[in-house]
Protein backbone atom coordinates (compact mmCIF):
# COMPACT_ATOMS: atom_id res chain seq x y z
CA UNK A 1 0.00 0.00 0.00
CA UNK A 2 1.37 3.57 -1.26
CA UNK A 3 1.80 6.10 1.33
CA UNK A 4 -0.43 8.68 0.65
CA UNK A 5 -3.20 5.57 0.80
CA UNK A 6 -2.01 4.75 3.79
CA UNK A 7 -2.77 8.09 5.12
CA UNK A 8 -6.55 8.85 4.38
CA UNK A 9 -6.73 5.98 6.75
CA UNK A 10 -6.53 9.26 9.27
CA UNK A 11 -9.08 11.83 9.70
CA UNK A 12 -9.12 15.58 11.75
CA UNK A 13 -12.90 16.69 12.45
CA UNK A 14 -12.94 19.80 15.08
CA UNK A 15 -16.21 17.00 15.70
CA UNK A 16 -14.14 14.37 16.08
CA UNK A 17 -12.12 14.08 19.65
CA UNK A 18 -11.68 17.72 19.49
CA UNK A 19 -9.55 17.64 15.74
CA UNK A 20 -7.08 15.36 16.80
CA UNK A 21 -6.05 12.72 14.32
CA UNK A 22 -8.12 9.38 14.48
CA UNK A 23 -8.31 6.45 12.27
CA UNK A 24 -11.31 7.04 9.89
CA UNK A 25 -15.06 6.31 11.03
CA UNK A 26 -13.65 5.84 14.36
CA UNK A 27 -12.46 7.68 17.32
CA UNK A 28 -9.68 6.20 17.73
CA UNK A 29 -6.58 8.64 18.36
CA UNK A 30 -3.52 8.03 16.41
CA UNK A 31 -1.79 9.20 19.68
CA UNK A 32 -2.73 5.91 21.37
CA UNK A 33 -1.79 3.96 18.60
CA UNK A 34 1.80 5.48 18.50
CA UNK A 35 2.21 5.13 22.01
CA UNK A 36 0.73 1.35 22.63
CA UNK A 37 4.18 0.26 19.39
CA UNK A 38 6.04 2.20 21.89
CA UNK A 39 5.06 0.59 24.74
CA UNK A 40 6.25 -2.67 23.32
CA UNK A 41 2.36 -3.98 21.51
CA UNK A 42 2.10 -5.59 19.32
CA UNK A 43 -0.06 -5.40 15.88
CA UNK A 44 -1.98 -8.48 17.03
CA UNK A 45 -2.32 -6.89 20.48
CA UNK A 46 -3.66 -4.26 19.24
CA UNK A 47 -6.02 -5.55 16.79
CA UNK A 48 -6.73 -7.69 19.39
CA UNK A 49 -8.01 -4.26 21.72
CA UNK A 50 -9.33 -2.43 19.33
CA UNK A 51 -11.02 -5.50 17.01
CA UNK A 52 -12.51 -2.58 14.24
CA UNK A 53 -9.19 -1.01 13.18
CA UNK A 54 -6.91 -3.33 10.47
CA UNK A 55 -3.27 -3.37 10.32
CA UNK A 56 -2.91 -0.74 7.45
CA UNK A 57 -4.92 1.48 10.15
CA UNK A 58 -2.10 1.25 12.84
CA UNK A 59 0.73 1.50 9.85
CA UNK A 60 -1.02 4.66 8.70
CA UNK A 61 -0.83 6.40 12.27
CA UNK A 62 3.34 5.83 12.37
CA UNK A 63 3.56 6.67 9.08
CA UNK A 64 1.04 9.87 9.97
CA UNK A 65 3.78 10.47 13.41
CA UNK A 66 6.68 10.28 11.48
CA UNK A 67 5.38 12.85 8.91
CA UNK A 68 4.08 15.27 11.47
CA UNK A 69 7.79 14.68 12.95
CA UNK A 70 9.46 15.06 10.20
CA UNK A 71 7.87 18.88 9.70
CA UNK A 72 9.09 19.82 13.32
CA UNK A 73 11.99 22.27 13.21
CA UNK A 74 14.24 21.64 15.82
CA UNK A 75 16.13 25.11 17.50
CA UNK A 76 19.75 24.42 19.69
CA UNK A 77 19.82 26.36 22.55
């Protein structure tokens, strides 16, 4: 699956858990996603949890973090 498919798995609504990314139709946060991979889950874990998001879903929210990380600038002090 191609990237930018990938990412109109995620949606921002101001309706939708106040505009914060979440995997389509759902309101799941990509935020919990991220941090459950980082937290040592794994897919199956997670699909386990959360039994109406796919595989491609939690791909498209670390794919969706490292974009959004990849615009930060980062300033030495």
């Amino acid at each position: 699956m191609k990237d930018e498919e990938l990412l109109q798995r995620i949606e921002q609504d101001t309706q939708i858990m106040f505009g914060k990314p979440v995997i389509q139709g759902t309101r799941l946060p990509v935020e919990l996603l991220v941090e459950k991979v980082a937290y040592g889950y794994s897919m199956q874990e997670i699909l386990k949890e959360y039994p109406f998001i796919t595989e491609e879903d939690i791909k498209a929210s670390l794919l969706y973090a490292a974009r959004v990380l990849n615009r930060e600038e980062v300033y030495s002090f």
